[in-house]
PDB file of N, CA and C in Angstrom:
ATOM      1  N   UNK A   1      -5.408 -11.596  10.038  1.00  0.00           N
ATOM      2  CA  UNK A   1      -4.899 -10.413  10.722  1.00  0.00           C
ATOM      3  C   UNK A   1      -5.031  -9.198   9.812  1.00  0.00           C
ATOM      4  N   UNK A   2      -5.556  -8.042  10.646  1.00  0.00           N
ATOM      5  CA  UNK A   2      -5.462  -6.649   9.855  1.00  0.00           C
ATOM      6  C   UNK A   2      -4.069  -6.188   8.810  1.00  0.00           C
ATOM      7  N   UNK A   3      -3.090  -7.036   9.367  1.00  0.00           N
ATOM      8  CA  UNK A   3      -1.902  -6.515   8.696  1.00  0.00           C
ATOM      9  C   UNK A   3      -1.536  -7.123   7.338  1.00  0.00           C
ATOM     10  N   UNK A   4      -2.025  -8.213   7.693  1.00  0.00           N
ATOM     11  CA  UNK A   4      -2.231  -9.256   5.940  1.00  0.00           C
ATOM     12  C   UNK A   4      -3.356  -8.934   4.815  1.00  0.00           C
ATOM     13  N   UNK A   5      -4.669  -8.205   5.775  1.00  0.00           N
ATOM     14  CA  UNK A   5      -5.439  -7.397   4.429  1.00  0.00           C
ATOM     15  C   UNK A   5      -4.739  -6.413   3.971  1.00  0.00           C
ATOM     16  N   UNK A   6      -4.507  -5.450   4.898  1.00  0.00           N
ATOM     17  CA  UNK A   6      -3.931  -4.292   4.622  1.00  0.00           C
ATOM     18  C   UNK A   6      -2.679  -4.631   3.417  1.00  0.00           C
ATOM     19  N   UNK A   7      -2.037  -5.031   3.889  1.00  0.00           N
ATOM     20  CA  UNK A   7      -1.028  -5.373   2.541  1.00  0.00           C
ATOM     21  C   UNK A   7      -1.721  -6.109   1.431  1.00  0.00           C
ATOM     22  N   UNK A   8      -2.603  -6.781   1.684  1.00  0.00           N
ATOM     23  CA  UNK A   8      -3.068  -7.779  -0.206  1.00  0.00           C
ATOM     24  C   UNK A   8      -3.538  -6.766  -0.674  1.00  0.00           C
ATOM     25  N   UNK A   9      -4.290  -5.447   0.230  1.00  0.00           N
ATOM     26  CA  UNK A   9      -5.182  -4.576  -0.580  1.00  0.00           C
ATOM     27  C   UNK A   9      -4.148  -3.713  -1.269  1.00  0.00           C
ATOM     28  N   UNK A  10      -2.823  -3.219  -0.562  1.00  0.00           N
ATOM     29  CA  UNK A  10      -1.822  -2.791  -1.703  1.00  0.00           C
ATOM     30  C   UNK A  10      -1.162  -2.994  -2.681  1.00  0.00           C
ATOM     31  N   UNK A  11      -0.872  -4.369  -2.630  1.00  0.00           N
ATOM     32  CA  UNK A  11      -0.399  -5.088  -3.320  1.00  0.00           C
ATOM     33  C   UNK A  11      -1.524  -5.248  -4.833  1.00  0.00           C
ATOM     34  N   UNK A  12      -2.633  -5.114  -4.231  1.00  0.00           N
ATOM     35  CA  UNK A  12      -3.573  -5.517  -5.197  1.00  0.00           C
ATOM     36  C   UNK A  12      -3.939  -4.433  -6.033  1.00  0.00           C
ATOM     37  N   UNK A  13      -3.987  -2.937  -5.292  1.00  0.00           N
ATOM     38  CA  UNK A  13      -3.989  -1.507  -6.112  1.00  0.00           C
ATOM     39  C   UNK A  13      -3.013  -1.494  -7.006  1.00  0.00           C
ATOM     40  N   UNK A  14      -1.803  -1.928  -6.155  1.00  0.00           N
ATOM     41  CA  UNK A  14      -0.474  -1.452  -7.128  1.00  0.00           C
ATOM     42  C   UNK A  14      -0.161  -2.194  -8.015  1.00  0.00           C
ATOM     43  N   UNK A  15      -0.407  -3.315  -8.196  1.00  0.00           N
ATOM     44  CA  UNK A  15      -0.516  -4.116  -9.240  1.00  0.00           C
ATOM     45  C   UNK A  15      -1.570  -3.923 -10.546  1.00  0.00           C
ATOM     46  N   UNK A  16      -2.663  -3.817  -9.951  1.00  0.00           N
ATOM     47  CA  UNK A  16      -3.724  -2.741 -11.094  1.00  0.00           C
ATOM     48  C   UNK A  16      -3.626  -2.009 -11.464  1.00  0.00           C
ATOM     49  N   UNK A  17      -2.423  -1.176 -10.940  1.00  0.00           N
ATOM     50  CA  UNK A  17      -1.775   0.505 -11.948  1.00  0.00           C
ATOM     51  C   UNK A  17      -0.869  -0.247 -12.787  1.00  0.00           C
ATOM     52  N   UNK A  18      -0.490  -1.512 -12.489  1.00  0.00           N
ATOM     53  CA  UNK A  18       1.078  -1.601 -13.806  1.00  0.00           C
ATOM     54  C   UNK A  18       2.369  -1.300 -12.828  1.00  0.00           C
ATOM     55  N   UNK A  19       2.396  -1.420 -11.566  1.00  0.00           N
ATOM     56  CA  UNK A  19       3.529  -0.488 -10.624  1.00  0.00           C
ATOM     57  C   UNK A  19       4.242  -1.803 -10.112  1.00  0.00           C
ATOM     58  N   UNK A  20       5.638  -1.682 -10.553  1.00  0.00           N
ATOM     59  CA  UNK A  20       6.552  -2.136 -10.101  1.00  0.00           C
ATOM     60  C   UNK A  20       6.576  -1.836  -8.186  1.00  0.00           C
ATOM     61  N   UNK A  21       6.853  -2.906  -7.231  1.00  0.00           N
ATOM     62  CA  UNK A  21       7.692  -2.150  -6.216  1.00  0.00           C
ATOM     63  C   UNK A  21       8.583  -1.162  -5.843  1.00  0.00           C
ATOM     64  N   UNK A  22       9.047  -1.480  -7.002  1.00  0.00           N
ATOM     65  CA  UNK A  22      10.283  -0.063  -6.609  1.00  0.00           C
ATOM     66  C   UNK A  22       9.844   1.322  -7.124  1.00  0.00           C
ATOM     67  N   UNK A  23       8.552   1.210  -8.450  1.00  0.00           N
ATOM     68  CA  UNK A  23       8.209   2.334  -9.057  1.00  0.00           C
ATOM     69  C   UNK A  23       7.029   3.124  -7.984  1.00  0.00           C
ATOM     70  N   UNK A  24       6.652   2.068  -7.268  1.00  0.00           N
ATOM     71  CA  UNK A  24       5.342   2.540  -6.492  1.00  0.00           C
ATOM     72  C   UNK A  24       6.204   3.291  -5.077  1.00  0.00           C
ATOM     73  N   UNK A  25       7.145   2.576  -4.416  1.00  0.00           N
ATOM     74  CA  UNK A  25       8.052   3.018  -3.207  1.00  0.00           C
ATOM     75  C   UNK A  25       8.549   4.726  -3.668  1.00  0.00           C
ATOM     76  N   UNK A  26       8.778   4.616  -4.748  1.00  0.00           N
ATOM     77  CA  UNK A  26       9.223   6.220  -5.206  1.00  0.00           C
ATOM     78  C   UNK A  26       8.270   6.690  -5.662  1.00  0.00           C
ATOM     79  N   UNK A  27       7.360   6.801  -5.912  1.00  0.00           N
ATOM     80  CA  UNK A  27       5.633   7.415  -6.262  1.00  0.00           C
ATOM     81  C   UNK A  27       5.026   7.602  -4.937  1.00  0.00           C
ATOM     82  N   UNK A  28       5.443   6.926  -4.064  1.00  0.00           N
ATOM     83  CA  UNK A  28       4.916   6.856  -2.287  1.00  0.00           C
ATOM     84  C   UNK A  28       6.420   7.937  -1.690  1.00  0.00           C
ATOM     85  N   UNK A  29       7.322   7.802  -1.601  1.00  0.00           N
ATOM     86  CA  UNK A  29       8.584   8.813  -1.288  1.00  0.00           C
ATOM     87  C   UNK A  29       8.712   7.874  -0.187  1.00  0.00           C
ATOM     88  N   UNK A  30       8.522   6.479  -0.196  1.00  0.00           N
ATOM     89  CA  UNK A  30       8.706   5.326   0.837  1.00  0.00           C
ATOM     90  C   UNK A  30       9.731   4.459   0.351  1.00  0.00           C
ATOM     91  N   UNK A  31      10.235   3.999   1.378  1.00  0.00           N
ATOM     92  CA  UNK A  31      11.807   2.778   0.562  1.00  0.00           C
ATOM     93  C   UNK A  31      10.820   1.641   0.134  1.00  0.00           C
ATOM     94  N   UNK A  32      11.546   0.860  -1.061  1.00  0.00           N
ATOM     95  CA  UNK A  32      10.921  -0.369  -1.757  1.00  0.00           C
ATOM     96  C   UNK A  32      10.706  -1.527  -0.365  1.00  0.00           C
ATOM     97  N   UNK A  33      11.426  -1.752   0.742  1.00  0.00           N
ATOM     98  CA  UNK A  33      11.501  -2.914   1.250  1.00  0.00           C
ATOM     99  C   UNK A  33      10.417  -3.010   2.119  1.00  0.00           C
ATOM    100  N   UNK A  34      10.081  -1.222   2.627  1.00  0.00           N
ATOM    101  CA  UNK A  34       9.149  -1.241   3.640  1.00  0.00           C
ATOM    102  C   UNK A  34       8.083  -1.277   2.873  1.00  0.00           C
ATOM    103  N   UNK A  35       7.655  -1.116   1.414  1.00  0.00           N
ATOM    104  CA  UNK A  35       6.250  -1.667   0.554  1.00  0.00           C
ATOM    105  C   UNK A  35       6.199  -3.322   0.789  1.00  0.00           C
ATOM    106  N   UNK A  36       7.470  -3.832   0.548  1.00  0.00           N
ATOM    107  CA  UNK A  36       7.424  -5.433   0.499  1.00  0.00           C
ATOM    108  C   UNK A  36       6.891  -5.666   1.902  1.00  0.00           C
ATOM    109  N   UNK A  37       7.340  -5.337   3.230  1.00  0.00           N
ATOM    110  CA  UNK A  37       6.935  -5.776   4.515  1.00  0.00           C
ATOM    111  C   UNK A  37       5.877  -5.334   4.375  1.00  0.00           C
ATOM    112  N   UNK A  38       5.235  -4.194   3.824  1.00  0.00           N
ATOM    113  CA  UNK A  38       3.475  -3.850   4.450  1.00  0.00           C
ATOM    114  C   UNK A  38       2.794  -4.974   3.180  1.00  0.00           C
ATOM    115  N   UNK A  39       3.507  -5.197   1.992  1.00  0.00           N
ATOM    116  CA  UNK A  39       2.846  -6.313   1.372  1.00  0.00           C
ATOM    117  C   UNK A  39       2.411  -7.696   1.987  1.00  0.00           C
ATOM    118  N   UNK A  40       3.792  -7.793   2.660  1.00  0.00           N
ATOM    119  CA  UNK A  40       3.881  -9.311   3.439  1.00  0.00           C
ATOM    120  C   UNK A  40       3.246  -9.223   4.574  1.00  0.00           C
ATOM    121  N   UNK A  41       2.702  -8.093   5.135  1.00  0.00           N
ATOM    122  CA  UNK A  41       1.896  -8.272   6.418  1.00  0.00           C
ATOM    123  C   UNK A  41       2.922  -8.939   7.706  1.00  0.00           C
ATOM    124  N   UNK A  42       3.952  -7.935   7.260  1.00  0.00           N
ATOM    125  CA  UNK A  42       4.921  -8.050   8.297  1.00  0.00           C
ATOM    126  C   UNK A  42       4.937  -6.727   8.699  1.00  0.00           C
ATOM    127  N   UNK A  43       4.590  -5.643   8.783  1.00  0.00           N
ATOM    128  CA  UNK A  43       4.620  -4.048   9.476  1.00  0.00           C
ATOM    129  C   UNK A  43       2.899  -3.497   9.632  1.00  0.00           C
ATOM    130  N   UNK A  44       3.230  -3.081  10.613  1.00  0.00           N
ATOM    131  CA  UNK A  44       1.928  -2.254  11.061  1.00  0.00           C
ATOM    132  C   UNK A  44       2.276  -0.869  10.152  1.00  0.00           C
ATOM    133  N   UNK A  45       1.271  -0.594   9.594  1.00  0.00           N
ATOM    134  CA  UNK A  45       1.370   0.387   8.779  1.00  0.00           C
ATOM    135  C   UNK A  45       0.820   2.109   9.406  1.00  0.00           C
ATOM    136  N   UNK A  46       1.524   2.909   9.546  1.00  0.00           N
ATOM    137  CA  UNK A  46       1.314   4.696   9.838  1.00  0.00           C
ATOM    138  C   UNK A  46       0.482   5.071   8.927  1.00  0.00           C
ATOM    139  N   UNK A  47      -0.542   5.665   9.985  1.00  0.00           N
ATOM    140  CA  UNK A  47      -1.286   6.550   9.074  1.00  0.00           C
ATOM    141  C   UNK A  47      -1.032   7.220   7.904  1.00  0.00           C
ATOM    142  N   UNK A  48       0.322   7.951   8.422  1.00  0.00           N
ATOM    143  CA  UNK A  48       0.899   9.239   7.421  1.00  0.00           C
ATOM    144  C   UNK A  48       1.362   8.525   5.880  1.00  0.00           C
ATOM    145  N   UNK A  49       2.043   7.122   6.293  1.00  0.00           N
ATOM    146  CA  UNK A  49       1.979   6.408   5.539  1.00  0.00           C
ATOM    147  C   UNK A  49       1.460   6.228   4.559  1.00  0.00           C
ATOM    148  N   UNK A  50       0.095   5.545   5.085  1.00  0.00           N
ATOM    149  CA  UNK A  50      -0.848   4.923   4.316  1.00  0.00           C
ATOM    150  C   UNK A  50      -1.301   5.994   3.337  1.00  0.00           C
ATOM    151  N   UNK A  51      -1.254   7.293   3.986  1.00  0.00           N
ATOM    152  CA  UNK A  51      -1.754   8.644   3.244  1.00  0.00           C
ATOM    153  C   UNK A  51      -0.767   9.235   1.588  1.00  0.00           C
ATOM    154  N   UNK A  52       0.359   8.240   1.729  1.00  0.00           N
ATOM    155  CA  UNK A  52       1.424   8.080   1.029  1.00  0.00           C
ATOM    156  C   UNK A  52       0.638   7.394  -0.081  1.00  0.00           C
ATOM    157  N   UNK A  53       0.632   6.673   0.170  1.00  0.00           N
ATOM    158  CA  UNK A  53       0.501   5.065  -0.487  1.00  0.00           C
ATOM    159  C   UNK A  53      -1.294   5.500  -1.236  1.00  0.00           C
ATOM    160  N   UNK A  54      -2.356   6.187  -0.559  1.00  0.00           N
ATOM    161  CA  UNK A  54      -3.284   6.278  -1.610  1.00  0.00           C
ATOM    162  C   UNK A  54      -2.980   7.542  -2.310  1.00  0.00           C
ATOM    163  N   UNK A  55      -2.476   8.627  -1.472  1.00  0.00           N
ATOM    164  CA  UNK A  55      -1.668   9.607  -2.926  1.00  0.00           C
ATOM    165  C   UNK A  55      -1.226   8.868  -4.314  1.00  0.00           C
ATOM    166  N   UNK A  56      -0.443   8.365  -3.861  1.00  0.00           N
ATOM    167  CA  UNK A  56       0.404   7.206  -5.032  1.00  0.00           C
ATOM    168  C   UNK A  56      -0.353   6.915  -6.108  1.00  0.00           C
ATOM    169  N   UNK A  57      -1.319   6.309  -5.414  1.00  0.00           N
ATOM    170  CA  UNK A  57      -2.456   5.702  -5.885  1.00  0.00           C
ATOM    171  C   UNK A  57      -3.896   5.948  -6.848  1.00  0.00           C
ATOM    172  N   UNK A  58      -3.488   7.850  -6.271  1.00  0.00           N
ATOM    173  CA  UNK A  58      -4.404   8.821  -6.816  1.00  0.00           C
ATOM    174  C   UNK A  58      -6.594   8.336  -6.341  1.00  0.00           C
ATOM    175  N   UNK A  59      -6.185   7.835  -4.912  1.00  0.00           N
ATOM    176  CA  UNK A  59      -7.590   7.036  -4.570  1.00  0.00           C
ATOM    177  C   UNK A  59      -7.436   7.977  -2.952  1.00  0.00           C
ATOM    178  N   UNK A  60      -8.987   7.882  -2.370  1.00  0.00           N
ATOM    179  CA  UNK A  60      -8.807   8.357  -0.721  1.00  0.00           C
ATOM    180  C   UNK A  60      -8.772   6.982   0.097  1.00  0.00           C
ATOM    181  N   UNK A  61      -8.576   7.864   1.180  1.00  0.00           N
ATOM    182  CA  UNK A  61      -8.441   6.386   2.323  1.00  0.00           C
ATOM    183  C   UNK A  61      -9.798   5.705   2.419  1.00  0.00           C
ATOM    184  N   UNK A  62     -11.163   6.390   1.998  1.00  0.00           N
ATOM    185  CA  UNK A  62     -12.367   5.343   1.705  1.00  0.00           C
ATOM    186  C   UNK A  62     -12.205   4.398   0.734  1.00  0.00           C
ATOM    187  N   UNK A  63     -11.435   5.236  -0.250  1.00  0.00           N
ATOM    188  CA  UNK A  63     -11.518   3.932  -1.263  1.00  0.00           C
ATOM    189  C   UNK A  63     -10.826   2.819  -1.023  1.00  0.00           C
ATOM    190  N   UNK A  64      -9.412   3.009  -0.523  1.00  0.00           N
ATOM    191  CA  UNK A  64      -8.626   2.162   0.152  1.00  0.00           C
ATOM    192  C   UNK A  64      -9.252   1.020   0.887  1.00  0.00           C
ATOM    193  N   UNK A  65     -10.323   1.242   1.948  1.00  0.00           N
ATOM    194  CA  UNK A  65     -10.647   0.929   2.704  1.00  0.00           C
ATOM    195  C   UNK A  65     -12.078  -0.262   2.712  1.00  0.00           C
ATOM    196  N   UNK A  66     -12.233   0.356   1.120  1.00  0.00           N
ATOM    197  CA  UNK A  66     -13.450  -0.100   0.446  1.00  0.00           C
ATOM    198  C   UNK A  66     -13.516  -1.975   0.228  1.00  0.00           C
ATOM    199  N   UNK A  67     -12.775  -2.653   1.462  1.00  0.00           N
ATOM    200  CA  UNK A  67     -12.804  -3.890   0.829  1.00  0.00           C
ATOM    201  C   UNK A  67     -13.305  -5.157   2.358  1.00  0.00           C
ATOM    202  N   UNK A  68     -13.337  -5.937   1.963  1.00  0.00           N
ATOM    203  CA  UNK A  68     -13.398  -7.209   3.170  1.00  0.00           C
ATOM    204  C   UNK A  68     -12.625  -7.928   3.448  1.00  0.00           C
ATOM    205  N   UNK A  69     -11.877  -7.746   4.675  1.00  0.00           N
ATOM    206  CA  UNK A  69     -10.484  -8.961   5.008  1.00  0.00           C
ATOM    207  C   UNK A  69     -11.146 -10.173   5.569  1.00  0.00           C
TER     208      UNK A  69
END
């Protein structure tokens, strides 16, 4: 399912910076639990969101996107 890449691929950025959950949720201006559900591929993830999350990340949504589920 789209929602289980989508989260390994965050999980997998944010882990390659050194980023705690809770350090990345406040680097995103997102609560820690809703990183864990888009990790777990339990939430459909918002655009505006996601736009969060590669800010964070300091990457664009191509790069984001740059992978194979």
């Amino acid at each position: 399912m789209i929602e289980d890449a989508v989260g390994k691929r965050i999980r997998e950025l944010r882990t390659a910076k050194c980023l705690s959950q809770e350090k990345f949720a406040e680097l995103c201006g997102l609560d820690r639990t809703y990183i864990t559900s888009l990790e777990n591929g339990k939430r459909n993830i918002a655009i505006v969101n996601l736009e969060k999350i590669c800010n964070a990340l300091n990457i664009t949504l191509k790069d984001f996107f740059d992978f194979k589920y």
